[in-house]
C-alpha atoms as a PDB file:
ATOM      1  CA  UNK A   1     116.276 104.042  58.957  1.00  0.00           C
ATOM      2  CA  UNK A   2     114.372 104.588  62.271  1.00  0.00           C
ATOM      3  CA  UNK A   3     114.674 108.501  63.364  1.00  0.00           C
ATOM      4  CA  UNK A   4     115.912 109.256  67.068  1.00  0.00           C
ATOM      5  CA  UNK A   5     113.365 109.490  69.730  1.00  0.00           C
ATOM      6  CA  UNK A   6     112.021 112.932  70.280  1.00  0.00           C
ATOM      7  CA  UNK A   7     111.246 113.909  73.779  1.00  0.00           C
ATOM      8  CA  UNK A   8     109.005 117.108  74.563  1.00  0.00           C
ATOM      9  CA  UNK A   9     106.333 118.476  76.270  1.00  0.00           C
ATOM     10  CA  UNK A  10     102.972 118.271  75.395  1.00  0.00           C
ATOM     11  CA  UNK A  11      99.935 121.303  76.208  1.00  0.00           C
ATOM     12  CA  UNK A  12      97.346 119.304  78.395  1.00  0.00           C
ATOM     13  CA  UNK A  13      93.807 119.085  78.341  1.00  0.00           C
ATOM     14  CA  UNK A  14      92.425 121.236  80.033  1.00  0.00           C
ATOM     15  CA  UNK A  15      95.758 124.146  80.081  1.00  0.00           C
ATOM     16  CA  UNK A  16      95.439 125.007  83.305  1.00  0.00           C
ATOM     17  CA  UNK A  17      96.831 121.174  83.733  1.00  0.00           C
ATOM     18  CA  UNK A  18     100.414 122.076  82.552  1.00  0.00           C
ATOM     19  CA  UNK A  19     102.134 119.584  79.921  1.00  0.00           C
ATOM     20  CA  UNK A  20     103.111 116.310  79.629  1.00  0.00           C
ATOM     21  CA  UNK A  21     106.084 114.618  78.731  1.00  0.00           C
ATOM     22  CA  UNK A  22     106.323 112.545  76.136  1.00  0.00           C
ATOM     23  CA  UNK A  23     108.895 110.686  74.040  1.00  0.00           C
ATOM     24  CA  UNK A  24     107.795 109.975  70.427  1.00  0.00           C
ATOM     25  CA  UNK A  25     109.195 107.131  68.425  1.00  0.00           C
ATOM     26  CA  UNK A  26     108.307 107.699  64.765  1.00  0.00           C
ATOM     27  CA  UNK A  27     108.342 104.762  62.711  1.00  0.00           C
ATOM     28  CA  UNK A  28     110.679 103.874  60.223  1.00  0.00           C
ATOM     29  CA  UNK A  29     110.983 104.719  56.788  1.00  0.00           C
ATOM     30  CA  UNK A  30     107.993 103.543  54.524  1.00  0.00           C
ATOM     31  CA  UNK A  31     104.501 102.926  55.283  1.00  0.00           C
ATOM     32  CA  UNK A  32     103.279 103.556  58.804  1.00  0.00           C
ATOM     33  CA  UNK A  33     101.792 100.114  60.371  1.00  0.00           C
ATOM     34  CA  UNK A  34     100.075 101.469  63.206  1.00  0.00           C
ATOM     35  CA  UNK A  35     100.058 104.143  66.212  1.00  0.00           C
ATOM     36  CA  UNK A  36     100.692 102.983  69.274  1.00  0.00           C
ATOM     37  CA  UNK A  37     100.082 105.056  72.934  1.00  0.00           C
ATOM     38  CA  UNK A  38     102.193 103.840  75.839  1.00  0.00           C
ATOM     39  CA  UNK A  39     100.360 103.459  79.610  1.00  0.00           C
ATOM     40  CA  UNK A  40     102.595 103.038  82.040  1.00  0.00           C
ATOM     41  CA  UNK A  41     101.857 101.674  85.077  1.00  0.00           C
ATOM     42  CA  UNK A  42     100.703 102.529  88.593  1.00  0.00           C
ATOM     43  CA  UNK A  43     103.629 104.682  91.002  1.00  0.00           C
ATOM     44  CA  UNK A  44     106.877 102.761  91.768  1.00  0.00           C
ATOM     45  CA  UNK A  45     105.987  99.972  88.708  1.00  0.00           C
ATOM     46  CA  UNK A  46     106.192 102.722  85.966  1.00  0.00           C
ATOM     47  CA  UNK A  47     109.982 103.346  87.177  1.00  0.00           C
ATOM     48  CA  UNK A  48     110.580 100.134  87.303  1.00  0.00           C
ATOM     49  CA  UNK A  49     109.308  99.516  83.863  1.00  0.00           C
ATOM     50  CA  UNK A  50     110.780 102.359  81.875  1.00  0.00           C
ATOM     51  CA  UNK A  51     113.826 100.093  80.546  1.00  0.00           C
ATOM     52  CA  UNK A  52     111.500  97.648  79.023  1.00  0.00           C
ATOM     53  CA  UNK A  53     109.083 100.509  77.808  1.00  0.00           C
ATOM     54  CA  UNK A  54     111.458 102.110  76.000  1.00  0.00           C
ATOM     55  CA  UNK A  55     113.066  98.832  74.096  1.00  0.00           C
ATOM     56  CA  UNK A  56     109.434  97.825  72.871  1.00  0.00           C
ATOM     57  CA  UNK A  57     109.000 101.375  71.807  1.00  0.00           C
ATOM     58  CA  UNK A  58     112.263 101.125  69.938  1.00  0.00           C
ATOM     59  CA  UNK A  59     111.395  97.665  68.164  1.00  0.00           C
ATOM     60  CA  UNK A  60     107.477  98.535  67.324  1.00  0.00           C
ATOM     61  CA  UNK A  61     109.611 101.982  65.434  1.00  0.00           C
ATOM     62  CA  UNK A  62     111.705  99.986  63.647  1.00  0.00           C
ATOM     63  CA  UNK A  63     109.188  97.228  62.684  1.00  0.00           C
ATOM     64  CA  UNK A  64     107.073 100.237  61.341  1.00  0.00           C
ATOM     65  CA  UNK A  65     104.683 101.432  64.085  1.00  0.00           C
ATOM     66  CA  UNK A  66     104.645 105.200  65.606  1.00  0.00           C
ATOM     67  CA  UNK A  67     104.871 105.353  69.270  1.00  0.00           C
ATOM     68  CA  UNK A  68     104.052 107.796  71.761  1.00  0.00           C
ATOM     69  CA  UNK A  69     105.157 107.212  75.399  1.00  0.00           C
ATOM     70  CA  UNK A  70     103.258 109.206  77.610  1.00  0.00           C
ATOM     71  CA  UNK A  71     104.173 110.526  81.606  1.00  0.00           C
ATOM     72  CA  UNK A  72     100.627 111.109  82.860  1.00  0.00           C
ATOM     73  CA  UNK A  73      99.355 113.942  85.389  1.00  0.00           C
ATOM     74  CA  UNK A  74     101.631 113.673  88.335  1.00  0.00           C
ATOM     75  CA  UNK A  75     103.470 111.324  87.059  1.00  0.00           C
ATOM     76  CA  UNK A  76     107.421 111.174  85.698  1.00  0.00           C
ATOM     77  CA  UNK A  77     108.257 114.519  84.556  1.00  0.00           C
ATOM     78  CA  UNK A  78     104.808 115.642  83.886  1.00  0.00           C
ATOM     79  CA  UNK A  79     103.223 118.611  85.753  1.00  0.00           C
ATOM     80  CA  UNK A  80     101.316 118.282  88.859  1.00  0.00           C
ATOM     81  CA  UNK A  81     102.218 115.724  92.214  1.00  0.00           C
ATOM     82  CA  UNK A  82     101.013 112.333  92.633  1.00  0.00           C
ATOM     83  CA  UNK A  83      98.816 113.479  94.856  1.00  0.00           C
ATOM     84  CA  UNK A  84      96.971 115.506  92.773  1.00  0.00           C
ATOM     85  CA  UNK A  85      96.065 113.706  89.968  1.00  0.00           C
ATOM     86  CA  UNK A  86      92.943 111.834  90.076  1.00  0.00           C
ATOM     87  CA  UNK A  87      91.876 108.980  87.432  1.00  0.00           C
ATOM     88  CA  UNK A  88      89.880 110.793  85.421  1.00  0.00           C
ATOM     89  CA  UNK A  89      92.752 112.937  84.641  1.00  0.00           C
ATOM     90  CA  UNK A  90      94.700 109.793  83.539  1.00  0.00           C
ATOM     91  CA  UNK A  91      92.285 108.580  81.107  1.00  0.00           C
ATOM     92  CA  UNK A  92      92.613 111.981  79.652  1.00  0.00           C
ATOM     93  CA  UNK A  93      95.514 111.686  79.374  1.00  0.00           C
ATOM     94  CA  UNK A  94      95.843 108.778  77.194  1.00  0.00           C
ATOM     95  CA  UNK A  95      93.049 110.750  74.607  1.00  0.00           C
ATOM     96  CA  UNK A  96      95.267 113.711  74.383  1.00  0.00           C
ATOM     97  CA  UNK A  97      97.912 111.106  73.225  1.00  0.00           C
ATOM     98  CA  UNK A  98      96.122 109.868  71.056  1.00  0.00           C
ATOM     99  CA  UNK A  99      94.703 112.501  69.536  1.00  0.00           C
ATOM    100  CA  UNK A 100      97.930 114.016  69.023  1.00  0.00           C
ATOM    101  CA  UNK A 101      99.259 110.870  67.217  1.00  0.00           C
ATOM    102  CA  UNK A 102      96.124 111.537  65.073  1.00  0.00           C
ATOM    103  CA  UNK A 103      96.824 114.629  63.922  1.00  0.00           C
ATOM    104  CA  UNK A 104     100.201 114.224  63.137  1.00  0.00           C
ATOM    105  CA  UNK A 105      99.591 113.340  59.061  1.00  0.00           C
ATOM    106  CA  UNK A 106      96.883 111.501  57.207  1.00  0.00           C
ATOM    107  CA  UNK A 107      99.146 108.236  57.210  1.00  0.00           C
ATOM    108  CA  UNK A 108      99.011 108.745  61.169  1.00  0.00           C
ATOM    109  CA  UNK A 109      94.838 109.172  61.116  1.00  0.00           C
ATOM    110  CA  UNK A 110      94.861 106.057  59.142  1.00  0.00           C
ATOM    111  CA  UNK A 111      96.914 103.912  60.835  1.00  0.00           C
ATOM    112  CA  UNK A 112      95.381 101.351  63.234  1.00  0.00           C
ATOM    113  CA  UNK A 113      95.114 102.517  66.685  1.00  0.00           C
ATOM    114  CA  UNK A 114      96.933 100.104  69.641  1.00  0.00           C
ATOM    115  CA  UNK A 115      96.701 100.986  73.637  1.00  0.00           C
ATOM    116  CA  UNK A 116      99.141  99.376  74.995  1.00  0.00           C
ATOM    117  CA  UNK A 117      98.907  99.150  78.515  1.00  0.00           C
ATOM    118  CA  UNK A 118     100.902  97.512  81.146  1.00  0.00           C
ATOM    119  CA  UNK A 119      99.425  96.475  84.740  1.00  0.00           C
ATOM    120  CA  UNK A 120      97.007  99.178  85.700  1.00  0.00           C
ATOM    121  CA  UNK A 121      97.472 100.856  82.570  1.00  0.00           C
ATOM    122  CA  UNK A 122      95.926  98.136  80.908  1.00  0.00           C
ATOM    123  CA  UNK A 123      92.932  99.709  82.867  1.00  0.00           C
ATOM    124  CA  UNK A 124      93.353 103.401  81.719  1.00  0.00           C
ATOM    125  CA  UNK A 125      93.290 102.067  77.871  1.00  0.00           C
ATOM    126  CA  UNK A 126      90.440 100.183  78.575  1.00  0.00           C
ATOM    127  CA  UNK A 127      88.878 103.499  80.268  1.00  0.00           C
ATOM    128  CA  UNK A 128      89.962 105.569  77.453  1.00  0.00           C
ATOM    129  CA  UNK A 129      88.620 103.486  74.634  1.00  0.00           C
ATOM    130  CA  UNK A 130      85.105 103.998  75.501  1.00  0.00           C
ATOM    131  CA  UNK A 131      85.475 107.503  74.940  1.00  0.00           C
ATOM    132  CA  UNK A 132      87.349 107.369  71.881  1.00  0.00           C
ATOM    133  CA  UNK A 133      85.956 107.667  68.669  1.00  0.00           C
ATOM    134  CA  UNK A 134      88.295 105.202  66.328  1.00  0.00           C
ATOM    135  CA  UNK A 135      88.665 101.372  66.783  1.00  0.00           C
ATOM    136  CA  UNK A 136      90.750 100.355  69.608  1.00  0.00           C
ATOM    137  CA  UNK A 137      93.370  97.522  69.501  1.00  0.00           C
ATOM    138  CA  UNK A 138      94.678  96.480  72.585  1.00  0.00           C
ATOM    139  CA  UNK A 139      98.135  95.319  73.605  1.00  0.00           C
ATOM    140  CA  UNK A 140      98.176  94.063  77.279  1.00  0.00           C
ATOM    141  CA  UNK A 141     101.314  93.801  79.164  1.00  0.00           C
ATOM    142  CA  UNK A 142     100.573  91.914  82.418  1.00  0.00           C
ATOM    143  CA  UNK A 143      97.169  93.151  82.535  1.00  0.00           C
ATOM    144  CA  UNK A 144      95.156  93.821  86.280  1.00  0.00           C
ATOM    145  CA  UNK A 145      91.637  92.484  86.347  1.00  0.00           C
ATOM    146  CA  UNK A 146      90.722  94.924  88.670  1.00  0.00           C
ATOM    147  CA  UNK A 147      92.251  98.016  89.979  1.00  0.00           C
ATOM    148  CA  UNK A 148      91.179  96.684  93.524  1.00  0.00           C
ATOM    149  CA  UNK A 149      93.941  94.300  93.586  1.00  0.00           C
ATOM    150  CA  UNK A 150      95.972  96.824  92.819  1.00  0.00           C
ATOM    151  CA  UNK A 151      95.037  98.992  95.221  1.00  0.00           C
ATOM    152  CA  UNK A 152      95.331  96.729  98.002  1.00  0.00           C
ATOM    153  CA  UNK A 153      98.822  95.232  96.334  1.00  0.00           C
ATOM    154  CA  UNK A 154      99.858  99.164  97.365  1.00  0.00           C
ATOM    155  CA  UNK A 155      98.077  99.745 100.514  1.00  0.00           C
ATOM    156  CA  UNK A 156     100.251  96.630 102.049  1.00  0.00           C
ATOM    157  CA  UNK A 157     103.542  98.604 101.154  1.00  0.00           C
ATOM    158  CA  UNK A 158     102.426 100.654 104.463  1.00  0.00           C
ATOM    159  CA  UNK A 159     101.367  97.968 106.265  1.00  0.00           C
ATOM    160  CA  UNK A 160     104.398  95.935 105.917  1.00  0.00           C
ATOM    161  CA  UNK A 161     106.661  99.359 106.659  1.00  0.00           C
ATOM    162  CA  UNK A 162     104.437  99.513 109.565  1.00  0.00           C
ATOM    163  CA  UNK A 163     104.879  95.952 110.820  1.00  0.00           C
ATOM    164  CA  UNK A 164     108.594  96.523 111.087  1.00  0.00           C
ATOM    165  CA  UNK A 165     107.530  99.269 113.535  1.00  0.00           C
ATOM    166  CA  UNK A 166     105.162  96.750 115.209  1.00  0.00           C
ATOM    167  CA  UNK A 167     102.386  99.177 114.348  1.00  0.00           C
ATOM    168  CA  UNK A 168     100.322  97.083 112.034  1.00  0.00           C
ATOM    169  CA  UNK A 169      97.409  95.730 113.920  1.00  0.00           C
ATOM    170  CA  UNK A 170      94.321  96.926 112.454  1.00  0.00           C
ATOM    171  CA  UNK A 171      96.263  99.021 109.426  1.00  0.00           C
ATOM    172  CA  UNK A 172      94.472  97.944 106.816  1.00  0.00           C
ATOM    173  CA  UNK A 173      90.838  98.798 108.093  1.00  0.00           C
ATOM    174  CA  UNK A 174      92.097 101.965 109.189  1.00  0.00           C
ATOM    175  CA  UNK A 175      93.835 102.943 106.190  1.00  0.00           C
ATOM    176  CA  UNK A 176      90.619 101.944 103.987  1.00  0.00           C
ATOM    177  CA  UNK A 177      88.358 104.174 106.878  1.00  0.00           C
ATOM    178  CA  UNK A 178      90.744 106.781 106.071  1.00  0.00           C
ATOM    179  CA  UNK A 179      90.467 106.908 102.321  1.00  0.00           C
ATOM    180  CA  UNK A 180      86.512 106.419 102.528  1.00  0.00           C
ATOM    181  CA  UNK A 181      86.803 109.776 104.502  1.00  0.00           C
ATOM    182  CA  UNK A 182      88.871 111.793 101.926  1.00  0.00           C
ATOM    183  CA  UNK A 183      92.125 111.522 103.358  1.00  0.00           C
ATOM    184  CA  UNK A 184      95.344 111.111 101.696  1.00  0.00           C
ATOM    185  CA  UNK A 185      97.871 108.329 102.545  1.00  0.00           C
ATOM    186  CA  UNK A 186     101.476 108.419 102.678  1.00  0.00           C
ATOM    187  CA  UNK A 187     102.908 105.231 101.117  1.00  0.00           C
ATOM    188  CA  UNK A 188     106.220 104.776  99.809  1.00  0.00           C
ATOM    189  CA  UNK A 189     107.254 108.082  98.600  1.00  0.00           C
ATOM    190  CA  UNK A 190     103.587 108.851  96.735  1.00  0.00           C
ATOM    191  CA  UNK A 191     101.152 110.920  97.995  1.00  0.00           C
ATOM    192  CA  UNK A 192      97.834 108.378  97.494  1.00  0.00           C
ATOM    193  CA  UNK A 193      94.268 110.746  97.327  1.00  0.00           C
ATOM    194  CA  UNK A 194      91.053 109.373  98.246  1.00  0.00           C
ATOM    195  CA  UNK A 195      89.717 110.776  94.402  1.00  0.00           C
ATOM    196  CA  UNK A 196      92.504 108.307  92.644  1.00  0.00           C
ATOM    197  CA  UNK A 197      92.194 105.195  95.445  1.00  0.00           C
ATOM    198  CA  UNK A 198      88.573 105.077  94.282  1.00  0.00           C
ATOM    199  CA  UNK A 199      89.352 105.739  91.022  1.00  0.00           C
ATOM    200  CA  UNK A 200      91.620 102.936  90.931  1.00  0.00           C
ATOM    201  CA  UNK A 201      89.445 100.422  92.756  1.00  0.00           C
ATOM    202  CA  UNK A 202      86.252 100.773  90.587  1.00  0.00           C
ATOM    203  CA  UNK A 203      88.397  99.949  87.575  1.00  0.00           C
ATOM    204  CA  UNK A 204      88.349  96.780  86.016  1.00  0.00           C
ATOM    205  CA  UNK A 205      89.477  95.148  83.231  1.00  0.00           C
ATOM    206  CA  UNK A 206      86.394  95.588  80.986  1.00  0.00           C
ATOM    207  CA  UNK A 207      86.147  95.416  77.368  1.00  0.00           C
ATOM    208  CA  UNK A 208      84.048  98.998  76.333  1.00  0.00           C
ATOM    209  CA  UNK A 209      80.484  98.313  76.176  1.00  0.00           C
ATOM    210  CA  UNK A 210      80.325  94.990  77.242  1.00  0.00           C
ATOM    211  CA  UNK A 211      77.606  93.610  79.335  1.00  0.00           C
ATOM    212  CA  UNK A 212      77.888  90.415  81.059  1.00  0.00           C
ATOM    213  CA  UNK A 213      73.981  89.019  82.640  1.00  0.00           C
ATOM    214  CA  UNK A 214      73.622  86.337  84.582  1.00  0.00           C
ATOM    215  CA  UNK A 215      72.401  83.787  82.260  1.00  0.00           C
ATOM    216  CA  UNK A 216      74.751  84.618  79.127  1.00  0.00           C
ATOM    217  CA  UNK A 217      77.092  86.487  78.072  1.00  0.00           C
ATOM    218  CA  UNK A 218      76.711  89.107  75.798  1.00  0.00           C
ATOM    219  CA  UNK A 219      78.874  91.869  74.137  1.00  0.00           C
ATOM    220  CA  UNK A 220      76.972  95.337  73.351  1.00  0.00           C
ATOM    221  CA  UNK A 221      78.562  98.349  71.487  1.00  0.00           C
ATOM    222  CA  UNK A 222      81.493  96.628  70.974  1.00  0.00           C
ATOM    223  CA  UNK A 223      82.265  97.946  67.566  1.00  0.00           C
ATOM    224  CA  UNK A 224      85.139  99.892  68.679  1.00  0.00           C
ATOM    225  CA  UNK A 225      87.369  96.995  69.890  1.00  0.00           C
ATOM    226  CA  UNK A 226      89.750  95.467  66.899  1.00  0.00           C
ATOM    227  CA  UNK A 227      92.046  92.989  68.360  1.00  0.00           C
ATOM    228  CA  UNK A 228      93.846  92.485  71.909  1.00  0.00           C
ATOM    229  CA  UNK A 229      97.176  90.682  72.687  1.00  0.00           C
ATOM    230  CA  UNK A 230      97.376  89.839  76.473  1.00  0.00           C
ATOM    231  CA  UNK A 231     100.690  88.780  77.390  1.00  0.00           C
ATOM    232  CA  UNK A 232     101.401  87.447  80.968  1.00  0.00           C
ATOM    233  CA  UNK A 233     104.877  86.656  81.800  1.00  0.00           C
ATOM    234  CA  UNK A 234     106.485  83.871  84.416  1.00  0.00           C
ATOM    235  CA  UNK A 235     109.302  81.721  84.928  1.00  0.00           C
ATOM    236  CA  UNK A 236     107.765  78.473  85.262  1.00  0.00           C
ATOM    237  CA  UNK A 237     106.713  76.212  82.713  1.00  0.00           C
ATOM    238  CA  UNK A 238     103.919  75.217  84.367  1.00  0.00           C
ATOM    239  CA  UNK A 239     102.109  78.752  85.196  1.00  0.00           C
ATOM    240  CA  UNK A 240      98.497  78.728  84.826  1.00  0.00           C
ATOM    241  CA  UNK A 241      95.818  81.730  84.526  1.00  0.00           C
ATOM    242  CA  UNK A 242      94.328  82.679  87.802  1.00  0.00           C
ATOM    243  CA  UNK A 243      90.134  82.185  87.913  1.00  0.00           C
ATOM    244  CA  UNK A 244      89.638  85.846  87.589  1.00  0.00           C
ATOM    245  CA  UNK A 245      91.915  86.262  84.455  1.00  0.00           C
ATOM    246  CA  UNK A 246      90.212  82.824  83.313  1.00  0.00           C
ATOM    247  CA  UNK A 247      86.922  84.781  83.548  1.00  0.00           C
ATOM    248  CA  UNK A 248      88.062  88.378  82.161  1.00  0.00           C
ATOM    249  CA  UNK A 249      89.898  86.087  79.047  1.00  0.00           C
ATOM    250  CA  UNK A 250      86.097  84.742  77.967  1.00  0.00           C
ATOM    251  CA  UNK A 251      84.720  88.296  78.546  1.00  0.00           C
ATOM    252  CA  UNK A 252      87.054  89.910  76.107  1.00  0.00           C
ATOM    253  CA  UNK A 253      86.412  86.540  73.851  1.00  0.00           C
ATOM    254  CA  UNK A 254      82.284  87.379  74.050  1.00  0.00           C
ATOM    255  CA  UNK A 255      83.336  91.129  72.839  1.00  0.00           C
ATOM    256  CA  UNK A 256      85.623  89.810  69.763  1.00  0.00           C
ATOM    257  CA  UNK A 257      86.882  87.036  68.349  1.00  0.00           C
ATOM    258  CA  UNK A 258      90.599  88.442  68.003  1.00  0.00           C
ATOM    259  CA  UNK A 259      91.870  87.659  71.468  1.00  0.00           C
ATOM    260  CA  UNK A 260      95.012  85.997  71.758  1.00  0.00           C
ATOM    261  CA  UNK A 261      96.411  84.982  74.843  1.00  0.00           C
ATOM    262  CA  UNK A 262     100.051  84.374  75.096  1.00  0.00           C
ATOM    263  CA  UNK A 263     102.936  82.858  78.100  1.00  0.00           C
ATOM    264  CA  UNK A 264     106.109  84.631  78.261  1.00  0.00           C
ATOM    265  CA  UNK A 265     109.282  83.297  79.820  1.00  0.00           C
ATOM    266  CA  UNK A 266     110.377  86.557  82.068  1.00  0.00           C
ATOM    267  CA  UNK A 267     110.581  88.010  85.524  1.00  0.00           C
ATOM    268  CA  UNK A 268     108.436  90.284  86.830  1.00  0.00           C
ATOM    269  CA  UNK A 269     110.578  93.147  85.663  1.00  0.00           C
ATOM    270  CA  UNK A 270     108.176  96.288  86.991  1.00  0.00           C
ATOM    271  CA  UNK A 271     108.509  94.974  90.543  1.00  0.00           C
ATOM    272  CA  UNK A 272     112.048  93.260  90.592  1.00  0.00           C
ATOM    273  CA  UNK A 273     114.826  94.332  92.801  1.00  0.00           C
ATOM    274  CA  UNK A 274     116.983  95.632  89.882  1.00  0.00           C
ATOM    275  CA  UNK A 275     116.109  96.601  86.848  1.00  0.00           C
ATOM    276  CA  UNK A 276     115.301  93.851  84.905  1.00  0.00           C
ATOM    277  CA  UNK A 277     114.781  92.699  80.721  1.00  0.00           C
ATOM    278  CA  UNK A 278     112.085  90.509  79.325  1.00  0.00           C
ATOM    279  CA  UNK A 279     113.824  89.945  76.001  1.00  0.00           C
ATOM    280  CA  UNK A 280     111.144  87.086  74.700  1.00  0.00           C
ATOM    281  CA  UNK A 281     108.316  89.736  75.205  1.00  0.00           C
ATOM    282  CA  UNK A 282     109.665  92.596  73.537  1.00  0.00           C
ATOM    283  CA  UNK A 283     110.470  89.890  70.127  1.00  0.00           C
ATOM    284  CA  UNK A 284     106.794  88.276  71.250  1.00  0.00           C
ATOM    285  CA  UNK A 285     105.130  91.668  71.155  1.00  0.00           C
ATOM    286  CA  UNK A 286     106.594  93.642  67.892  1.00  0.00           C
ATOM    287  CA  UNK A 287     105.553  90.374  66.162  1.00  0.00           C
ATOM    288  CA  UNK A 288     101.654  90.144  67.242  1.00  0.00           C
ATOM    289  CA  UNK A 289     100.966  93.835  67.142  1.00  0.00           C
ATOM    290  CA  UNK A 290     101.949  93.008  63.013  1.00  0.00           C
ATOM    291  CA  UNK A 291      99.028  93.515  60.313  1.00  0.00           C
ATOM    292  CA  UNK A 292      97.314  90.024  60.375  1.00  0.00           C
ATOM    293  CA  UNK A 293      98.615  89.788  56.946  1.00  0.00           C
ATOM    294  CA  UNK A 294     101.880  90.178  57.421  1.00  0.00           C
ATOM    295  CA  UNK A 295     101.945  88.458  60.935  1.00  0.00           C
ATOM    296  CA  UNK A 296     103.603  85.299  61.824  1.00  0.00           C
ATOM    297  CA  UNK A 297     103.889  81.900  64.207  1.00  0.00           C
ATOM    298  CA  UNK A 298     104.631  83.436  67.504  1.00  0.00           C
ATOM    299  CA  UNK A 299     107.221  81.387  68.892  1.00  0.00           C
ATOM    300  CA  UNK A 300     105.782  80.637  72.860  1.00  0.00           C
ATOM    301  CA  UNK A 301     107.417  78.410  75.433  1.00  0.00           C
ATOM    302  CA  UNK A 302     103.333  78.051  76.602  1.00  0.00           C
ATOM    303  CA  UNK A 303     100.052  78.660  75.236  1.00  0.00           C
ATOM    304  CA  UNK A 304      97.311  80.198  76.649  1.00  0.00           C
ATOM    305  CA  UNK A 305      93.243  80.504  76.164  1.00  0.00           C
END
């Protein structure tokens, strides 16, 4: 029998931080298959997404994994504004998480450790691994290559509010000028600071400790990374990576061998209209995060690298 999600507040790190909420899925009865930390997305995406977060968290608990989702600094019902929270703060975030999940029993310290990540959370866990001190496996939900795309992906909300205004014409530079300066930005509801805009746009989808030179490629201090599951969703049968995911795909490959890149027949649920479900993810995903042992054939309408 899976137990009820639990919903609290967790002490931050440091105190004078406030406390986070979190919702904690504890798996169900028997052994505990792994621990899994929750990072939602960037702003308006993680509201969007919560639906869909909280499904997967519900099927990985009842397939036998522990689950903590986690609202980060200024984000949700958390402590602090938007505004305030800068990236470091984020990443940790995601520690405290996981230590907490840690500490919870010896079954718990034991259990494999999965960041699951989706969009520019995928960048966070990547972030956080390198200062964790346990094996990392990765679960990536639509994964950013780079935080500058998402970044900019934001920046044009304004811009496009502001071209209905007929005030766009040089927006972007000037919003980018501002930011550079230490300003903060209005932009859809969210207070954006210059600390978490560069935050944001030096982040990339790295696996920790990997170097890439010129002439080869080559993985360094890569012990902490187990396996990664990068899942990309779309609703054509003929989608196809994008260079840059091409190019992050072999970098992750160069770190470990475990990479597994699937398709997934869904909309874009974190940035749809209504709030959306991705059934054939949340089946696709309980199944891969399983023990290699006790994994099977993940049915896919597509395969990918």
């Amino acid at each position: 029998m899976t137990p009820a999600p639990h919903a609290f507040f967790l002490p931050a790190r440091p105190p004078s931080l406030g406390q986070r909420f979190c919702i904690f899925h504890a798996a169900s009865d028997g052994p505990v298959r792994g621990r899994v930390v929750y990072i939602h997305p960037f702003a308006e995406e993680m509201n969007k997404s919560r639906r869909m977060a909280a499904l997967q968290s519900r099927a990985l608990a009842t397939a036998g994994f522990s689950v903590l989702q986690i609202d980060l600094y200024g984000c949700g019902d958390s402590s602090g504004e938007f505004g305030d929270a800068g990236w470091d703060d984020w990443v940790t975030d995601v520690m405290l998480a996981v230590d907490w999940l840690s500490e919870r029993d010896t079954a718990h310290a034991e259990a494999p450790l999965w960041l699951w990540g989706l969009r520019a959370g995928c960048l966070i866990a990547c972030q956080a691994a390198t200062k964790l001190k346990v094996p990392s496996n990765f679960c990536f939900w639509q994964p950013a290559i780079s935080g500058k795309l998402i970044l900019q992906q934001f920046l044009r909300l304004k811009l496009a509010a502001d071209m209905l205004g007929g005030n766009s014409k040089g927006m972007m530079d000037e919003m980018k000028r501002a930011l550079a300066q230490g300003q903060a930005l209005e932009i859809a509801g969210y207070s954006l600071s210059a600390a978490l805009a560069t935050g944001l746009e030096n982040a990339t989808l790295s696996p920790p400790g990997f170097v890439a030179s010129p002439a080869t490629m080559a993985a360094a201090n890569t012990s902490n990374i187990a396996r990664v599951e990068w899942f990309e969703l779309s609703q054509r049968a003929d989608a196809k990576l994008t260079p840059a995911t091409e190019q992050g795909l072999k970098n992750w490959q160069a770190a470990t061998a475990q990479v597994r890149h699937s398709w997934v027949h869904g909309p874009s649920f974190w940035q749809t209209q209504e709030i959306e479900e991705a059934p054939e993810l949340l089946a696709m995903t309980t199944t891969a995060l399983q023990p290699l042992s006790a994994a099977v054939s993940m049915p896919s309408p597509a395969s990918g690298a």
